[in-house]
Protein backbone atom coordinates (compact mmCIF):
# COMPACT_ATOMS: atom_id res chain seq x y z
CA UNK A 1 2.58 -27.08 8.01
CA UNK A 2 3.14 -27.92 11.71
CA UNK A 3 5.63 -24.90 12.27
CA UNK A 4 2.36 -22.65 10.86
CA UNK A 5 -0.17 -23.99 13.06
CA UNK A 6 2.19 -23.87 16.15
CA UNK A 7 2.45 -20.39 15.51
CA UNK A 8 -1.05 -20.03 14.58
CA UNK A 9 -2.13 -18.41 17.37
CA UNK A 10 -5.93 -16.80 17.64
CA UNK A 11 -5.02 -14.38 20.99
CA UNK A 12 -2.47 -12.86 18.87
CA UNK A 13 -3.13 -12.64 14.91
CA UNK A 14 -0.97 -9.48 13.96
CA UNK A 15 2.07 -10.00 15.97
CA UNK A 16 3.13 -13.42 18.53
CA UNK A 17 2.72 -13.09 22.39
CA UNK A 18 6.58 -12.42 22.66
CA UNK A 19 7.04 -10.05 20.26
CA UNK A 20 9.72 -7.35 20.45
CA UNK A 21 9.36 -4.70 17.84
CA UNK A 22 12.91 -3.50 19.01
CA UNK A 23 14.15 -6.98 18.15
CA UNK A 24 12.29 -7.41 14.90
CA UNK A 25 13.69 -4.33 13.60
CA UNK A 26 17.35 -5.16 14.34
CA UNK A 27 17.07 -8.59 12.67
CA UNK A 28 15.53 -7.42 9.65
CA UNK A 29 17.96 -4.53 9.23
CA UNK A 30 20.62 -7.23 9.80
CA UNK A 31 19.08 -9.21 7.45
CA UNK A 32 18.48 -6.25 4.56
CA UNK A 33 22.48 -5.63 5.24
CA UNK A 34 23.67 -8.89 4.40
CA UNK A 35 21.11 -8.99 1.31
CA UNK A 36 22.79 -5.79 0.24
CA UNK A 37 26.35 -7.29 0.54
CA UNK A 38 25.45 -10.38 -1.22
CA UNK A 39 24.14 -8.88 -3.98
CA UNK A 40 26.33 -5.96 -4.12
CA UNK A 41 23.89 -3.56 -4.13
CA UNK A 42 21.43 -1.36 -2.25
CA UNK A 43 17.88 -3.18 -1.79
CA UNK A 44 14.84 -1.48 -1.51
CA UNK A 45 13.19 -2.01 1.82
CA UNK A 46 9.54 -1.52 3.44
CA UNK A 47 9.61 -2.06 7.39
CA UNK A 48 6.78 -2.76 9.84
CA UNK A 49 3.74 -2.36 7.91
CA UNK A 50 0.80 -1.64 8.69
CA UNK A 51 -2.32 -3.78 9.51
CA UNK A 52 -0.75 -7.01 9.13
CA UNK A 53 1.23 -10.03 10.28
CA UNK A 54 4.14 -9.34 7.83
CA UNK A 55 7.21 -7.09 9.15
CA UNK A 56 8.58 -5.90 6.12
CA UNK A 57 10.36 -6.37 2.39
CA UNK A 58 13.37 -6.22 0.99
CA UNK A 59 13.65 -5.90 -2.93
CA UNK A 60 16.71 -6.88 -4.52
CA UNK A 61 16.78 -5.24 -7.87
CA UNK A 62 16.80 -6.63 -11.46
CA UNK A 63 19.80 -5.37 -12.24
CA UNK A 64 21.54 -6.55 -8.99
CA UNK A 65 20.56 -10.46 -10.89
CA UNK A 66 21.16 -12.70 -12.88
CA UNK A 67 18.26 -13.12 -14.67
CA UNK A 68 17.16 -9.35 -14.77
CA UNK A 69 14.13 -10.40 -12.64
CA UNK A 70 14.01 -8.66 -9.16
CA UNK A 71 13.92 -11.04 -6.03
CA UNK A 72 11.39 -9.99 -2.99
CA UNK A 73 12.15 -11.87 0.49
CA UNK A 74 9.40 -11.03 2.71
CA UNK A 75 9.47 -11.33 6.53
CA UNK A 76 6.85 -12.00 9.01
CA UNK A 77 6.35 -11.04 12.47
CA UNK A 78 6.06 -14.21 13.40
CA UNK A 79 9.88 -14.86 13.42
CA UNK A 80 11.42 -17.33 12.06
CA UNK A 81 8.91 -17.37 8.87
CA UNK A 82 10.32 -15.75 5.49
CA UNK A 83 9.05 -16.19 1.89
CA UNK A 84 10.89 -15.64 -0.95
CA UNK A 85 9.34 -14.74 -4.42
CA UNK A 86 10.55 -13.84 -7.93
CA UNK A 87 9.36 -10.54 -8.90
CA UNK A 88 6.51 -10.24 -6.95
CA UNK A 89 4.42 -12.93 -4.37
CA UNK A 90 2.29 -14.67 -6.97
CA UNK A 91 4.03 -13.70 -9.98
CA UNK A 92 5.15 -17.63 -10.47
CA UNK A 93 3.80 -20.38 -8.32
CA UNK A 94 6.83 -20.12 -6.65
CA UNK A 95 10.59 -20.28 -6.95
CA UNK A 96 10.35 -23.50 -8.88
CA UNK A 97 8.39 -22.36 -11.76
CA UNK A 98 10.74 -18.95 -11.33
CA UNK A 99 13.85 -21.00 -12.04
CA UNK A 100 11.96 -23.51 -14.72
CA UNK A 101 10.80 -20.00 -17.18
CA UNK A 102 14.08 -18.41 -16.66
CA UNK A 103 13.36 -15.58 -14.41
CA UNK A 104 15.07 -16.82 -11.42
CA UNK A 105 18.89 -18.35 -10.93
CA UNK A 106 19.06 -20.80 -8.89
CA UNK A 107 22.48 -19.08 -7.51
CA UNK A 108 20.80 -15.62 -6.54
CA UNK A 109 17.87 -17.99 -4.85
CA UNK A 110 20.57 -19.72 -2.92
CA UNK A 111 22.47 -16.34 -2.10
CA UNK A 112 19.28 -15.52 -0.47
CA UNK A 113 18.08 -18.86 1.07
CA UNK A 114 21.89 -18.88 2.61
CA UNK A 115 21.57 -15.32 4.03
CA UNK A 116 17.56 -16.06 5.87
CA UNK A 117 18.84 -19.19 7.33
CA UNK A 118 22.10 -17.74 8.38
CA UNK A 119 19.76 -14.76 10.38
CA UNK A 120 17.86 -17.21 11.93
CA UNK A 121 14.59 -17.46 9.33
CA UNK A 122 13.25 -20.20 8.13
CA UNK A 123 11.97 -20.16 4.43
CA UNK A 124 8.45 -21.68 3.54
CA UNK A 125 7.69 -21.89 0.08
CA UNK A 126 5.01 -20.08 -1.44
CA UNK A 127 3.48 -22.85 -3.13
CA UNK A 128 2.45 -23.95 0.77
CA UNK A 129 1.54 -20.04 1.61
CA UNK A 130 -0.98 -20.47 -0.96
CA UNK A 131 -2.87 -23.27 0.96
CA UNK A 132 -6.43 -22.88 2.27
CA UNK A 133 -5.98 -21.78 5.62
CA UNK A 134 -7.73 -23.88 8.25
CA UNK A 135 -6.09 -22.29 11.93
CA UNK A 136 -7.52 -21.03 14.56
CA UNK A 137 -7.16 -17.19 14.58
CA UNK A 138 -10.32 -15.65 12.86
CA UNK A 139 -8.80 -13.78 10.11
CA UNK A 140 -10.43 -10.20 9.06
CA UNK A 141 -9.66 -11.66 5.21
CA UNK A 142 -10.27 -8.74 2.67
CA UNK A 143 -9.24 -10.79 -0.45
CA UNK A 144 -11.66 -13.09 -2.48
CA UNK A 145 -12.07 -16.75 -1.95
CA UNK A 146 -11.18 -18.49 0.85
CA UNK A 147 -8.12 -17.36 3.09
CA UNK A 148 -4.84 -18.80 3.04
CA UNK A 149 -1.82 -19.45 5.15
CA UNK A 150 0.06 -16.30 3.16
CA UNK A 151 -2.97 -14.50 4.23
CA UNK A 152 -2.50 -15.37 8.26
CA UNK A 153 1.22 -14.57 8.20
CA UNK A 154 1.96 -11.72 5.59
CA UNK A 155 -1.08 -10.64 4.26
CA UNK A 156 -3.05 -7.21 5.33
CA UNK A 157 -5.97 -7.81 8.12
């Protein structure tokens, strides 16, 4: 929680004060490279979208698993934060309750967790993303209920 609210910053909501597109997109394609060699396969990828605080997505197929279940890593543009999700963000309450039903090896999570840290990302857990928010930026929140901290960094404003 302390690593979101330092970068919690209301001046800047979509991207940080230092941000480098240039550099964002060479990490991430960095990143999506050794993803691909990892799992020995092409990933689907969505860069720099649109409207929001999250850089992009890489998709590592079912097939490309163990457990048939695809494996999303998103990235934010607040570097170093990266989620990782089975199937989809809020398809589980996390990679915990991925691995417990079956859907997620805990190998193919590691694979991944190994790669982010080894590119400089830190991974926060979804079950944490999922927290009310309570920072400083005013979000323009388009989802119901009350914001939360997946909202701030990787959700759409």
């Amino acid at each position: 929680m302390e690593m979101l609210h330092r970068l919690d910053d209301p001046e800047y909501p979509e991207a940080p004060a230092d941000y480098s597109a240039a550099e964002a997109a060479a990490s991430f394609s960095r990143l999506a490279e050794q993803v691909d060699y990892r799992f020995s396969t092409r990933c689907a990828i969505d860069q720099d979208i649109q409207d929001s605080a999250q850089y992009g997505r890489i998709e590592v197929p079912g097939e490309a698993t163990v457990c048939g279940t695809r494996i999303v890593v998103l990235v934010s543009k607040f570097k170093p934060l990266a989620m990782v999700a089975a199937d989809n963000p809020g398809a589980f309450l996390g990679t915990d309750e991925a691995h417990a039903e079956g859907e997620l090896d805990a190998n193919d999570l590691e694979k991944v967790e190994q790669v982010l840290a080894g590119s400089g990302y830190v991974t926060i857990p979804e079950e944490l993303l999922t927290i009310r928010y309570d920072g400083s930026t005013l979000l323009r929140f388009h989802g119901s209920g009350e914001p939360s901290w997946w909202d701030r960094f990787f959700g759409s404003f």
